[in-house]
N, C-alpha and C. Protein backbone atom coordinates (compact mmCIF):
# COMPACT_ATOMS: atom_id res chain seq x y z
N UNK A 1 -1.25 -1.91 5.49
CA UNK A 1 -1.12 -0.55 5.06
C UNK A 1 -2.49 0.03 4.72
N UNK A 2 -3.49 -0.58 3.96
CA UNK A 2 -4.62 -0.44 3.71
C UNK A 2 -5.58 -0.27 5.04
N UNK A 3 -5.66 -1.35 6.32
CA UNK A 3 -6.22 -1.12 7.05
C UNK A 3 -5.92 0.19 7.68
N UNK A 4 -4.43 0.63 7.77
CA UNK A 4 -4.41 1.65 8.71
C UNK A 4 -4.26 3.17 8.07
N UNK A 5 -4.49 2.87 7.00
CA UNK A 5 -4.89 4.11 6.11
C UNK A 5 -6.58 4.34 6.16
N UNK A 6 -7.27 2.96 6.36
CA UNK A 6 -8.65 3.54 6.54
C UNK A 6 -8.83 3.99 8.19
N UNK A 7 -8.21 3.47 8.86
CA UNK A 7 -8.22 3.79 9.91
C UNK A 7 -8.00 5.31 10.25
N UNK A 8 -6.51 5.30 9.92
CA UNK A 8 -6.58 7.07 9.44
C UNK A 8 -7.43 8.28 9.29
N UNK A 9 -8.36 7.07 8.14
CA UNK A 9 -9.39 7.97 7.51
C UNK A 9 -10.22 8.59 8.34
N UNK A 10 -11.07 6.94 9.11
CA UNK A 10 -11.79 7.07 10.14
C UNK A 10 -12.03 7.92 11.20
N UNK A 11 -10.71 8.26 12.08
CA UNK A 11 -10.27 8.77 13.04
C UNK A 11 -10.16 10.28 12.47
N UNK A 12 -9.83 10.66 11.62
CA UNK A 12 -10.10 12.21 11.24
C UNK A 12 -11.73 12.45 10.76
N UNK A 13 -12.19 11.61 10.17
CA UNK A 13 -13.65 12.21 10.23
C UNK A 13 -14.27 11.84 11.41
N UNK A 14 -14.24 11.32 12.56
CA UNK A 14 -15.11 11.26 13.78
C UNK A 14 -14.88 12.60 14.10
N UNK A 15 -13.82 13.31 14.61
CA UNK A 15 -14.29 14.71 15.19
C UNK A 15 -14.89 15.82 14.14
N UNK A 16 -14.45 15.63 12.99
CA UNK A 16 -15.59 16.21 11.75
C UNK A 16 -17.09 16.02 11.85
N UNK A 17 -17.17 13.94 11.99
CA UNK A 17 -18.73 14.06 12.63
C UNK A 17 -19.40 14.72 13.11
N UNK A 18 -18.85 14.69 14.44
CA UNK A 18 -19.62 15.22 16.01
C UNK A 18 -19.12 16.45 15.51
N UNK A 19 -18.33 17.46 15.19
CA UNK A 19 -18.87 18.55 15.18
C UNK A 19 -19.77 19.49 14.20
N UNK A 20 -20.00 18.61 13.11
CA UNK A 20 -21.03 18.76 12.06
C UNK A 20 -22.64 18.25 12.83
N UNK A 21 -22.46 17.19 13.06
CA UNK A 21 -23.71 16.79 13.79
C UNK A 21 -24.25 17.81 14.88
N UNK A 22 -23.22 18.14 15.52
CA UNK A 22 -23.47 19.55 16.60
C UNK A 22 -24.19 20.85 16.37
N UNK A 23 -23.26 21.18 15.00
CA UNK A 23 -23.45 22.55 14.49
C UNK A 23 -24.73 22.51 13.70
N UNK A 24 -25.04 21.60 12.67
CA UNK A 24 -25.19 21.31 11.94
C UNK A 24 -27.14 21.76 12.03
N UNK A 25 -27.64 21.14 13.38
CA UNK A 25 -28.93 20.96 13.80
C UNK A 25 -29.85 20.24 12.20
N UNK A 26 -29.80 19.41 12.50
CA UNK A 26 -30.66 18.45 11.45
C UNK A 26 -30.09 18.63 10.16
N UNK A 27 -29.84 19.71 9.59
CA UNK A 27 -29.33 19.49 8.42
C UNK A 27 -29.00 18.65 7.50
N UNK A 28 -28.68 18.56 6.24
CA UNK A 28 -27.93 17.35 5.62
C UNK A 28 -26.85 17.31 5.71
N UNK A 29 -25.84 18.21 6.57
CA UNK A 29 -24.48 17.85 6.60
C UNK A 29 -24.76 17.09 8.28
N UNK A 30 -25.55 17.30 8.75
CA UNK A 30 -25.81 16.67 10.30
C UNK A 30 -26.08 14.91 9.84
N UNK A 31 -26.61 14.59 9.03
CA UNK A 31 -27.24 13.37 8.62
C UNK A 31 -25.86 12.58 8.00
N UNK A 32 -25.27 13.80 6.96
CA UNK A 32 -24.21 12.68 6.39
C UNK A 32 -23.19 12.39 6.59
N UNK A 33 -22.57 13.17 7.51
CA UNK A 33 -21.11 13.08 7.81
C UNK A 33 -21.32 11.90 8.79
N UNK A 34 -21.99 11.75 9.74
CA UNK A 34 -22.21 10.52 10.31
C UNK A 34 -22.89 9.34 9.93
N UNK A 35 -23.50 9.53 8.67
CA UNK A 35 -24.02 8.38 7.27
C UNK A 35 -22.49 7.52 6.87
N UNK A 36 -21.76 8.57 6.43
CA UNK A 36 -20.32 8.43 5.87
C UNK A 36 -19.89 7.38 7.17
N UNK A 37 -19.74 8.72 7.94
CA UNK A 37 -18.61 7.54 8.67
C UNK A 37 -19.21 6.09 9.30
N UNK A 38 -20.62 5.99 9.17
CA UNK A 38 -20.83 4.58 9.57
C UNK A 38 -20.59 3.89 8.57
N UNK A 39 -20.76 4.52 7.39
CA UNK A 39 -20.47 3.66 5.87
C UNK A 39 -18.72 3.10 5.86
N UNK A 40 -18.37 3.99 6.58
CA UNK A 40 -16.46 3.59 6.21
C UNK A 40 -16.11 2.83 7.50
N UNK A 41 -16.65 2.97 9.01
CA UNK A 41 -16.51 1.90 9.42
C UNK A 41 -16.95 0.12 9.25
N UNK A 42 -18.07 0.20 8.50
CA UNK A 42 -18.80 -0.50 8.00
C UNK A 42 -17.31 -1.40 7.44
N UNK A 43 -17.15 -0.67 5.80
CA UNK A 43 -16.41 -1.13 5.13
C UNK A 43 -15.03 -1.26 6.04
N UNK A 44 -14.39 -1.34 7.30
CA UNK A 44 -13.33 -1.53 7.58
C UNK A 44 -13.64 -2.85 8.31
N UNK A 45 -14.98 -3.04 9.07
CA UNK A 45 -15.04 -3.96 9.52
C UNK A 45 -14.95 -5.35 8.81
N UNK A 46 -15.92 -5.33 7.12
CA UNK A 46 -15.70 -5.76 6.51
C UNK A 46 -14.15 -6.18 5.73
N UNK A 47 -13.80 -5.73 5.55
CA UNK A 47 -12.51 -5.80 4.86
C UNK A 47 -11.80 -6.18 5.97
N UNK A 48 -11.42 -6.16 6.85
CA UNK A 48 -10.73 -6.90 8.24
C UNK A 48 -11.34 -8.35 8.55
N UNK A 49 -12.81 -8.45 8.98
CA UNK A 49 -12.88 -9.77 9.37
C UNK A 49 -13.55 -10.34 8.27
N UNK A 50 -13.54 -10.56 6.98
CA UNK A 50 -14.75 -11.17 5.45
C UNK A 50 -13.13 -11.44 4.50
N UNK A 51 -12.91 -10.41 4.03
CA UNK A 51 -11.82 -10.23 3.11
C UNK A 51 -10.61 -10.38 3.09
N UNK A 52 -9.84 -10.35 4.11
CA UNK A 52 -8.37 -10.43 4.17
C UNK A 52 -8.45 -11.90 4.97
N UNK A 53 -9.20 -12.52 5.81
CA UNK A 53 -9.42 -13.84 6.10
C UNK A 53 -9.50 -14.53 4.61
N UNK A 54 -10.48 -14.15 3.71
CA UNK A 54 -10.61 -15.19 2.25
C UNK A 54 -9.18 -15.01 1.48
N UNK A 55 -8.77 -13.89 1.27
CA UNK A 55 -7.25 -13.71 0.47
C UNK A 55 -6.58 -14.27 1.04
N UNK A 56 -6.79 -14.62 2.52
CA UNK A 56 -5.52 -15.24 3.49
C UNK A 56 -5.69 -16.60 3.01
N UNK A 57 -6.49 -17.17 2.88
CA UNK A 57 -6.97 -18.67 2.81
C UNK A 57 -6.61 -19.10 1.01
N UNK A 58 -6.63 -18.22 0.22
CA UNK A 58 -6.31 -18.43 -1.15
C UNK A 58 -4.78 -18.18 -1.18
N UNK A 59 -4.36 -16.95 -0.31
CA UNK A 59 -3.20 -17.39 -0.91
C UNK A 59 -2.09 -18.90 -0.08
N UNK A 60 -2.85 -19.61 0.92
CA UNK A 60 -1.67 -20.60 1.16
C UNK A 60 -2.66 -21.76 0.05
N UNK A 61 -3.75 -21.76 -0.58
CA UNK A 61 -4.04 -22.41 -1.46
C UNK A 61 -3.05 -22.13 -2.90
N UNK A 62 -2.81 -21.09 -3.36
CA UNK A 62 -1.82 -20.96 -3.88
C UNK A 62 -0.33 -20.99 -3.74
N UNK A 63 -0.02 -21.64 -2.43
CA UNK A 63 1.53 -22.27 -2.38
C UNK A 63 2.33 -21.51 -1.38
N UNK A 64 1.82 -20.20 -1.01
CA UNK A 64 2.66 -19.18 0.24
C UNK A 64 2.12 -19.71 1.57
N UNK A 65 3.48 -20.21 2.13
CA UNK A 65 3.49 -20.31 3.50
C UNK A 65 3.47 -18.80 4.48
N UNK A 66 4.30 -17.85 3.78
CA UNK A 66 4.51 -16.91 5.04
C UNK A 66 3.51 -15.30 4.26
N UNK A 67 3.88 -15.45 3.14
CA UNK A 67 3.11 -14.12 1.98
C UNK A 67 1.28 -14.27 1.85
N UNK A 68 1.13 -13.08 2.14
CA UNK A 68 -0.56 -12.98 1.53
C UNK A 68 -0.93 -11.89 0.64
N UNK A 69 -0.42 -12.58 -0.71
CA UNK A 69 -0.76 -11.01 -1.82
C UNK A 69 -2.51 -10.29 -1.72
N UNK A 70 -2.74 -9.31 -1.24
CA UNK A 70 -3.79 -8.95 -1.39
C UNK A 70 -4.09 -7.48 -2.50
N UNK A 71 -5.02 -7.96 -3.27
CA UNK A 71 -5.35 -7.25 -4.38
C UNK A 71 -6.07 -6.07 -3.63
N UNK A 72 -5.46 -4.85 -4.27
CA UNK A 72 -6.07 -3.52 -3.78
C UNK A 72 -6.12 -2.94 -5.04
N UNK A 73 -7.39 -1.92 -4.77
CA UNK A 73 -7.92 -0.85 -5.92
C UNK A 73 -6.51 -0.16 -6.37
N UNK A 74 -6.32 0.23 -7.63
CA UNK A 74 -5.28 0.89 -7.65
C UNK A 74 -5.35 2.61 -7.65
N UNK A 75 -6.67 2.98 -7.19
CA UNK A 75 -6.76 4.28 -7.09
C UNK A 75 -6.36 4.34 -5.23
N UNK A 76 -6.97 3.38 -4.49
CA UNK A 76 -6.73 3.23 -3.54
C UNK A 76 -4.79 2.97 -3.16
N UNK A 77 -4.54 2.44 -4.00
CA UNK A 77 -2.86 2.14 -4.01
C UNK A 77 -2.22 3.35 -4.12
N UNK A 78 -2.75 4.33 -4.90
CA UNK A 78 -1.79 5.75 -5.61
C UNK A 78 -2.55 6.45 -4.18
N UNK A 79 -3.50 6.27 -3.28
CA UNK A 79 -3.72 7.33 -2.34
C UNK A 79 -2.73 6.74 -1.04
N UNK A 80 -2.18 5.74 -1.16
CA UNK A 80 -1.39 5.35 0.25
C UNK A 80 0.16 6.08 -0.21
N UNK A 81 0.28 5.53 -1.40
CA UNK A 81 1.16 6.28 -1.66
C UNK A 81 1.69 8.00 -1.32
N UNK A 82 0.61 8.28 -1.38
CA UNK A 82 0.16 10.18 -1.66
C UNK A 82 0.46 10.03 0.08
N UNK A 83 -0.20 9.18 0.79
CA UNK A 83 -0.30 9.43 2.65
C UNK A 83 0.60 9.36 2.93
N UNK A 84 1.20 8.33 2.80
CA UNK A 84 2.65 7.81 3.48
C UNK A 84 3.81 9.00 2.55
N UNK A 85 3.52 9.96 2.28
CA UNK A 85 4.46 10.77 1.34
C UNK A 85 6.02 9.56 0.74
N UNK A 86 5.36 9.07 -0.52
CA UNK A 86 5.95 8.25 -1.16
C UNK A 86 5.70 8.70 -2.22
N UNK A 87 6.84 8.92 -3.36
CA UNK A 87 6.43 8.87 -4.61
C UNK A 87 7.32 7.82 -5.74
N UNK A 88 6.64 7.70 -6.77
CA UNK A 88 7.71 6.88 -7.81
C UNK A 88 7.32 7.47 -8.89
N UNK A 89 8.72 7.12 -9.73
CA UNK A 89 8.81 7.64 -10.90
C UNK A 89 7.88 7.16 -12.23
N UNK A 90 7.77 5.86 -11.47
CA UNK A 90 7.71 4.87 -13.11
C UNK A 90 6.58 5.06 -13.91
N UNK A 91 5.90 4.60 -14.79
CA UNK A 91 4.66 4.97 -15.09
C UNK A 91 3.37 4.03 -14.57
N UNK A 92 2.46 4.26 -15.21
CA UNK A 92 0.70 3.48 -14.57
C UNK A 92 0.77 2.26 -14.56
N UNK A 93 0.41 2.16 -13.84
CA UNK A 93 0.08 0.38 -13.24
C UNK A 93 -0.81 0.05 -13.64
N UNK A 94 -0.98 -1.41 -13.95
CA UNK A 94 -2.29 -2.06 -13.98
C UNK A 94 -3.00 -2.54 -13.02
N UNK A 95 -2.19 -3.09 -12.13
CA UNK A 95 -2.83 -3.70 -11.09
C UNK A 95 -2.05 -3.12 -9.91
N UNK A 96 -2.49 -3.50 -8.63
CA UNK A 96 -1.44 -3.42 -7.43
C UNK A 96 -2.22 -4.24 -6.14
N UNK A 97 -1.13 -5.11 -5.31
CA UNK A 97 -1.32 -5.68 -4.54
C UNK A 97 -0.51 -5.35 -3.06
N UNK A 98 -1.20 -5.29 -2.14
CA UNK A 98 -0.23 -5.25 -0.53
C UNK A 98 0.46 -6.95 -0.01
N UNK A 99 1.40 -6.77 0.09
CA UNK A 99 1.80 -7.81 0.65
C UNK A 99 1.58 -7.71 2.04
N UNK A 100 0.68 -8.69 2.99
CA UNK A 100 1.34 -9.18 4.32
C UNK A 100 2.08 -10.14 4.43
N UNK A 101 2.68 -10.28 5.49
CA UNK A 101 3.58 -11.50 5.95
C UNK A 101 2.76 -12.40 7.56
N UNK A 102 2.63 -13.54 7.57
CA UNK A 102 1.90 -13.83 8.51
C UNK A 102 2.62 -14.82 9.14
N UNK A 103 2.67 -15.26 10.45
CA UNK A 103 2.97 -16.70 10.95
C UNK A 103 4.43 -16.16 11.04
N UNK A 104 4.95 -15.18 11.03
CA UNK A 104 6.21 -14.47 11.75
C UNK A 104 6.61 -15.46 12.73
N UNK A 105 6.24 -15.20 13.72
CA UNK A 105 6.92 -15.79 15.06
C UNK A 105 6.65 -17.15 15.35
N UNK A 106 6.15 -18.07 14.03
CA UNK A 106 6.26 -19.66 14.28
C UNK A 106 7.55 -20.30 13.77
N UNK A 107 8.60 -19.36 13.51
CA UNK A 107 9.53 -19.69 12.76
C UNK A 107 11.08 -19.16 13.33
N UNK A 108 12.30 -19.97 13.05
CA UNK A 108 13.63 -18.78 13.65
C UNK A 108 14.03 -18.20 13.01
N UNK A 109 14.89 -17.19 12.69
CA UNK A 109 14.70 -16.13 11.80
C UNK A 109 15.44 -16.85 10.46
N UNK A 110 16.43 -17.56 10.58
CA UNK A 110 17.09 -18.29 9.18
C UNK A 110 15.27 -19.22 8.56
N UNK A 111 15.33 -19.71 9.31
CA UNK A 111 13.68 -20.35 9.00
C UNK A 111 13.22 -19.80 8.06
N UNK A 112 12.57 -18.41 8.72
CA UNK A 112 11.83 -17.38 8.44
C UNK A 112 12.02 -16.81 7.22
N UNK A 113 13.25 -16.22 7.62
CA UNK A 113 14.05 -15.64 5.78
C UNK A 113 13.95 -16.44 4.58
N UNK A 114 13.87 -17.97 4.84
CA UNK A 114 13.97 -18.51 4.17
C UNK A 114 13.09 -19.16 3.10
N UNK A 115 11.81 -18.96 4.03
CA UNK A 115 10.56 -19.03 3.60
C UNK A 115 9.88 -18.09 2.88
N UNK A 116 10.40 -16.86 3.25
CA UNK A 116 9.55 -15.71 3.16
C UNK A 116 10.00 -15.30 1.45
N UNK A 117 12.04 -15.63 1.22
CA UNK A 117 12.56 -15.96 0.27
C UNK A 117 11.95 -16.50 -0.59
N UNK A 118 11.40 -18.04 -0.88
CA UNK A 118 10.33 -18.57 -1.21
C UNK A 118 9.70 -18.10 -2.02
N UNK A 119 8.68 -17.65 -1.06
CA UNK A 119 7.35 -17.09 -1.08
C UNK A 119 7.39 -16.17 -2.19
N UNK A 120 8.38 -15.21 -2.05
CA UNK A 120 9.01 -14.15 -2.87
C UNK A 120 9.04 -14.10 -4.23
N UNK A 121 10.03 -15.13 -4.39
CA UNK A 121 10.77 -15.83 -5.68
C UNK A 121 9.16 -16.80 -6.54
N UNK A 122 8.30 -17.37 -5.59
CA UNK A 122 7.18 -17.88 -6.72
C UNK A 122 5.94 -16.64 -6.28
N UNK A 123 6.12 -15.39 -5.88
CA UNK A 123 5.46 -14.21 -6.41
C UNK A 123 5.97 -13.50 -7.66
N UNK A 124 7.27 -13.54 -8.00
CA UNK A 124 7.63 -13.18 -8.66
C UNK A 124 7.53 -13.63 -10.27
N UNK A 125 7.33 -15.08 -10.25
CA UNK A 125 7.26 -15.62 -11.14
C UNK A 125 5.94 -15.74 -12.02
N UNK A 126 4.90 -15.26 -10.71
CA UNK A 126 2.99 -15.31 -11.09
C UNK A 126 2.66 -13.97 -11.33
N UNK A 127 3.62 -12.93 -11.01
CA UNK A 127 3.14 -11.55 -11.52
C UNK A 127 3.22 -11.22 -12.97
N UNK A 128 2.24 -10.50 -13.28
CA UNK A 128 2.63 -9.75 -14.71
C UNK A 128 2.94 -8.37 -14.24
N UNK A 129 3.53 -8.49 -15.44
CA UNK A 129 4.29 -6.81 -16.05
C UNK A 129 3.48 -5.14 -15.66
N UNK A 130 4.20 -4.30 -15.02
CA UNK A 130 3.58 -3.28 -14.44
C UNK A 130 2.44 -2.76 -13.48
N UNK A 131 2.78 -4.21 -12.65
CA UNK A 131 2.11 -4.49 -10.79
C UNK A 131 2.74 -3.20 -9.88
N UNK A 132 1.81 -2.95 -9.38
CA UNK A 132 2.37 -1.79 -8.14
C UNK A 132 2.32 -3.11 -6.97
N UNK A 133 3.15 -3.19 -5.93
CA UNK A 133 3.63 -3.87 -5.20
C UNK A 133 3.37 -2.75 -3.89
N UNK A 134 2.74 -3.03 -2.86
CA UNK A 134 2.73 -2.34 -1.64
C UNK A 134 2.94 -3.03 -0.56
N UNK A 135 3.65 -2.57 0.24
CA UNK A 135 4.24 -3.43 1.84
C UNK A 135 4.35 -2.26 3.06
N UNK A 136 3.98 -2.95 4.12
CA UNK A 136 4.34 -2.68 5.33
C UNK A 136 4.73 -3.75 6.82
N UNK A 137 5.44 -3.72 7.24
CA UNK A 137 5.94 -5.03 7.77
C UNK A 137 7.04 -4.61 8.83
N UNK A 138 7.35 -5.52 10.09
CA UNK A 138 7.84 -5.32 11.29
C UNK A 138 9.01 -6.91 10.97
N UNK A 139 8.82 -7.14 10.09
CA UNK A 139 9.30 -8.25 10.19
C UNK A 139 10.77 -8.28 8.95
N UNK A 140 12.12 -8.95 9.35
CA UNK A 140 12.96 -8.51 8.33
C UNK A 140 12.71 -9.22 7.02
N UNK A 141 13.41 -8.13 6.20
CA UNK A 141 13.21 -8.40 4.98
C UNK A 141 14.40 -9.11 4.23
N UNK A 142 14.65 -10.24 3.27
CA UNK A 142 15.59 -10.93 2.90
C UNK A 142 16.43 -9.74 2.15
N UNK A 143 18.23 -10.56 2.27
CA UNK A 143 18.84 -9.44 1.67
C UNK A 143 18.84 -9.05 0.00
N UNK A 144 18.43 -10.19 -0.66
CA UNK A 144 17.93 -10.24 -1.98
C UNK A 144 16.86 -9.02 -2.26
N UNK A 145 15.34 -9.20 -1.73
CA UNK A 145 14.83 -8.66 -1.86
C UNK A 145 15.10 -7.22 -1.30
N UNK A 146 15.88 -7.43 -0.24
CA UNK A 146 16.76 -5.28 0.14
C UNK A 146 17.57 -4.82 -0.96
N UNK A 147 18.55 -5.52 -1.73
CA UNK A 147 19.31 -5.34 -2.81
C UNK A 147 18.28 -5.31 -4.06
N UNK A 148 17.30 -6.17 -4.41
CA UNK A 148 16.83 -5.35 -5.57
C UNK A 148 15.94 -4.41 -5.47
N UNK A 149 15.64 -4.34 -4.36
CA UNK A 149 14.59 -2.40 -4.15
C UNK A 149 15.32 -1.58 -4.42
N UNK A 150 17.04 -1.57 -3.67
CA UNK A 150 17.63 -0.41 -4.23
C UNK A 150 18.11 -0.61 -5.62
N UNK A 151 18.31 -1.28 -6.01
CA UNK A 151 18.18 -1.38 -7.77
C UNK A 151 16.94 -0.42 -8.31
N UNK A 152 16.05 -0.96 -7.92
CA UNK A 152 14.85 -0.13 -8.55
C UNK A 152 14.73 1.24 -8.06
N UNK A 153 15.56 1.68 -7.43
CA UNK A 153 15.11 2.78 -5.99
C UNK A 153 16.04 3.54 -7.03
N UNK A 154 16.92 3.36 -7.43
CA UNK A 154 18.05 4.25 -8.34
C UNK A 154 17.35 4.52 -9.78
N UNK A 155 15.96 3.65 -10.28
CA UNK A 155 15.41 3.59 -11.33
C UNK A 155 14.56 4.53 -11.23
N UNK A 156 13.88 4.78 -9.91
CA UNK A 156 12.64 5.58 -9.71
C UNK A 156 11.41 4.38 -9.72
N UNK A 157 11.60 3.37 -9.65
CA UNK A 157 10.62 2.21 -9.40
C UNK A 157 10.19 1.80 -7.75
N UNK A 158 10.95 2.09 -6.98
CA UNK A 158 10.77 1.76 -5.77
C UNK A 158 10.80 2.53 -4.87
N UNK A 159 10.21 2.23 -3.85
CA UNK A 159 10.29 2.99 -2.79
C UNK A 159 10.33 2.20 -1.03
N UNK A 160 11.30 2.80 -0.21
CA UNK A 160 11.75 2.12 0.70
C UNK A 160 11.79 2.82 2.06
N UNK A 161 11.26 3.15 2.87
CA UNK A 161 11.16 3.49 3.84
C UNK A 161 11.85 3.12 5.55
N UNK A 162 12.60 3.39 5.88
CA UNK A 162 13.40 2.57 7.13
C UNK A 162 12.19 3.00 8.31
N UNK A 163 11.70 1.87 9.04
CA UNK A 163 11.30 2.36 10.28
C UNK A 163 11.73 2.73 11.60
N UNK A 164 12.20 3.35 12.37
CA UNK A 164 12.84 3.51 13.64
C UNK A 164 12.43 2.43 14.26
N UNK A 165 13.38 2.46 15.50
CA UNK A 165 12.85 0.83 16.43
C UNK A 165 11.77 0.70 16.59
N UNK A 166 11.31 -0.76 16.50
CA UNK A 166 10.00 -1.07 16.53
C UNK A 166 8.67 -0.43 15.85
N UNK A 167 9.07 0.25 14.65
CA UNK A 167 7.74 0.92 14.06
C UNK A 167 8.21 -0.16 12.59
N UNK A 168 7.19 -0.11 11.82
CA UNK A 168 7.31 -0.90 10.67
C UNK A 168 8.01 0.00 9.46
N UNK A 169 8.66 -0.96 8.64
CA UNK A 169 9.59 -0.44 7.50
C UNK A 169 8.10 -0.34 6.29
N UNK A 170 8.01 0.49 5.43
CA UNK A 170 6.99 0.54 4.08
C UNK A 170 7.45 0.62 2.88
N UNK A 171 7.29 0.11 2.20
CA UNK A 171 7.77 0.19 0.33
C UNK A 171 6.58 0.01 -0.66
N UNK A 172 7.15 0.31 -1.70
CA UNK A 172 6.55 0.29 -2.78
C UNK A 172 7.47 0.16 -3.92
N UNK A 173 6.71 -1.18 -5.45
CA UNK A 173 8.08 -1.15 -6.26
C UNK A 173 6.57 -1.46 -7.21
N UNK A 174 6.96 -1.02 -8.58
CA UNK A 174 6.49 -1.63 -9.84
C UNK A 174 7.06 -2.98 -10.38
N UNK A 175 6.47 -3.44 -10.70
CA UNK A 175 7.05 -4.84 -11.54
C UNK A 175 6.78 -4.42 -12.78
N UNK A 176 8.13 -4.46 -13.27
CA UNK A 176 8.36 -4.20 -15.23
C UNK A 176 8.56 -5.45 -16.00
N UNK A 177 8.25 -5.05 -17.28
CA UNK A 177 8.92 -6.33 -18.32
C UNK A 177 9.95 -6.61 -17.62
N UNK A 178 10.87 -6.08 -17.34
CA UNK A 178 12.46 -6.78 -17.34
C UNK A 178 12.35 -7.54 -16.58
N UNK A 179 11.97 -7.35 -15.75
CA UNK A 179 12.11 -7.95 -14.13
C UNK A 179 11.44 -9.55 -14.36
N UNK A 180 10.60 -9.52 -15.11
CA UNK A 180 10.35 -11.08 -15.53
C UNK A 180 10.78 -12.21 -15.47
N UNK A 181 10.56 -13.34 -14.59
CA UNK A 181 11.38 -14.36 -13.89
C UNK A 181 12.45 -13.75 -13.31
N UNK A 182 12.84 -13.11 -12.75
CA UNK A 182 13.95 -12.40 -12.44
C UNK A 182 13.80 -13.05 -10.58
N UNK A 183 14.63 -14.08 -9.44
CA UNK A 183 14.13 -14.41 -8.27
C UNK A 183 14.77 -13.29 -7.47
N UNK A 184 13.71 -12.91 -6.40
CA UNK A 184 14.30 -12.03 -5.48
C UNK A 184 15.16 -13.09 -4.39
């Protein structure tokens, strides 16, 4: 979700670039808009092949076979939110993390569910209280974890997005006191 929100980003300031750089004739908007955007491709390249490789590698050091919690800015979390026109009710977060799911298709889908189940249930147990939770994923989601989004979804805690065929499903949920040991 993060990558393709910078991506997003990216792709709307390139024709901003070039036509600032155009108009612009030397200027400082000629210099920076294409400063910028080498700076934000920069940082995507980074964060794709440095960063989500090391989070990938910590989290099966921490016990997930199929889950890779990755820690995101939470100003950055409330702007995916804002993109993907998502909102929630609940109040400020402390932290927030994107879930990927990886190694999908080494598995059959009872397999799969079952693991991913897992994975789930000892995320749940390592989070603290008032986590923003972010997902995007092509891959199904256990019925546990579909049944307590809409729990939270009736709270104003969650958010759930259906994707049409073949596009990815997106959510978002807070983790509260209550929810504490609570297994998806």
């Amino acid at each position: 979700m993060v990558r393709r929100f910078l991506l997003y980003v990216f792709w709307m300031l390139f024709p901003v670039s070039v036509v600032t750089n155009l108009t612009a004739g030397g200027r400082v908007w000629g210099a920076a808009c294409p400063a910028g955007l080498a700076l934000l491709g920069g940082y995507i390249f980074w964060y794709h092949c440095k960063y989500i490789p090391r989070v990938r590698e910590a989290g099966r050091k921490a016990g997930y076979r199929l889950l890779v919690p990755v820690p995101v800015n939470l100003v950055m979390a409330w702007l995916l939110l804002f993109f993907f026109g998502m909102k929630l009710e609940a109040g400020k977060a402390r932290r927030a993390f994107e879930l990927h799911v990886v190694a999908a298709g080494e598995y059959s889908l009872a397999g799969f569910t079952r693991l991913l189940a897992s994975d789930l249930a000892s995320l749940a147990a390592a989070l603290e209280p008032e986590t923003l939770i972010l997902w995007e994923t092509r891959a199904p989601v256990p019925s546990l974890f579909r049944r307590y989004i809409r729990e939270k979804k009736i709270a104003g805690e969650a958010v759930w997005k259906k994707g049409r065929q073949g596009s990815p499903r997106r959510g978002a949920l807070v983790w509260t006191v209550e929810d504490g040991g609570r297994p998806w």
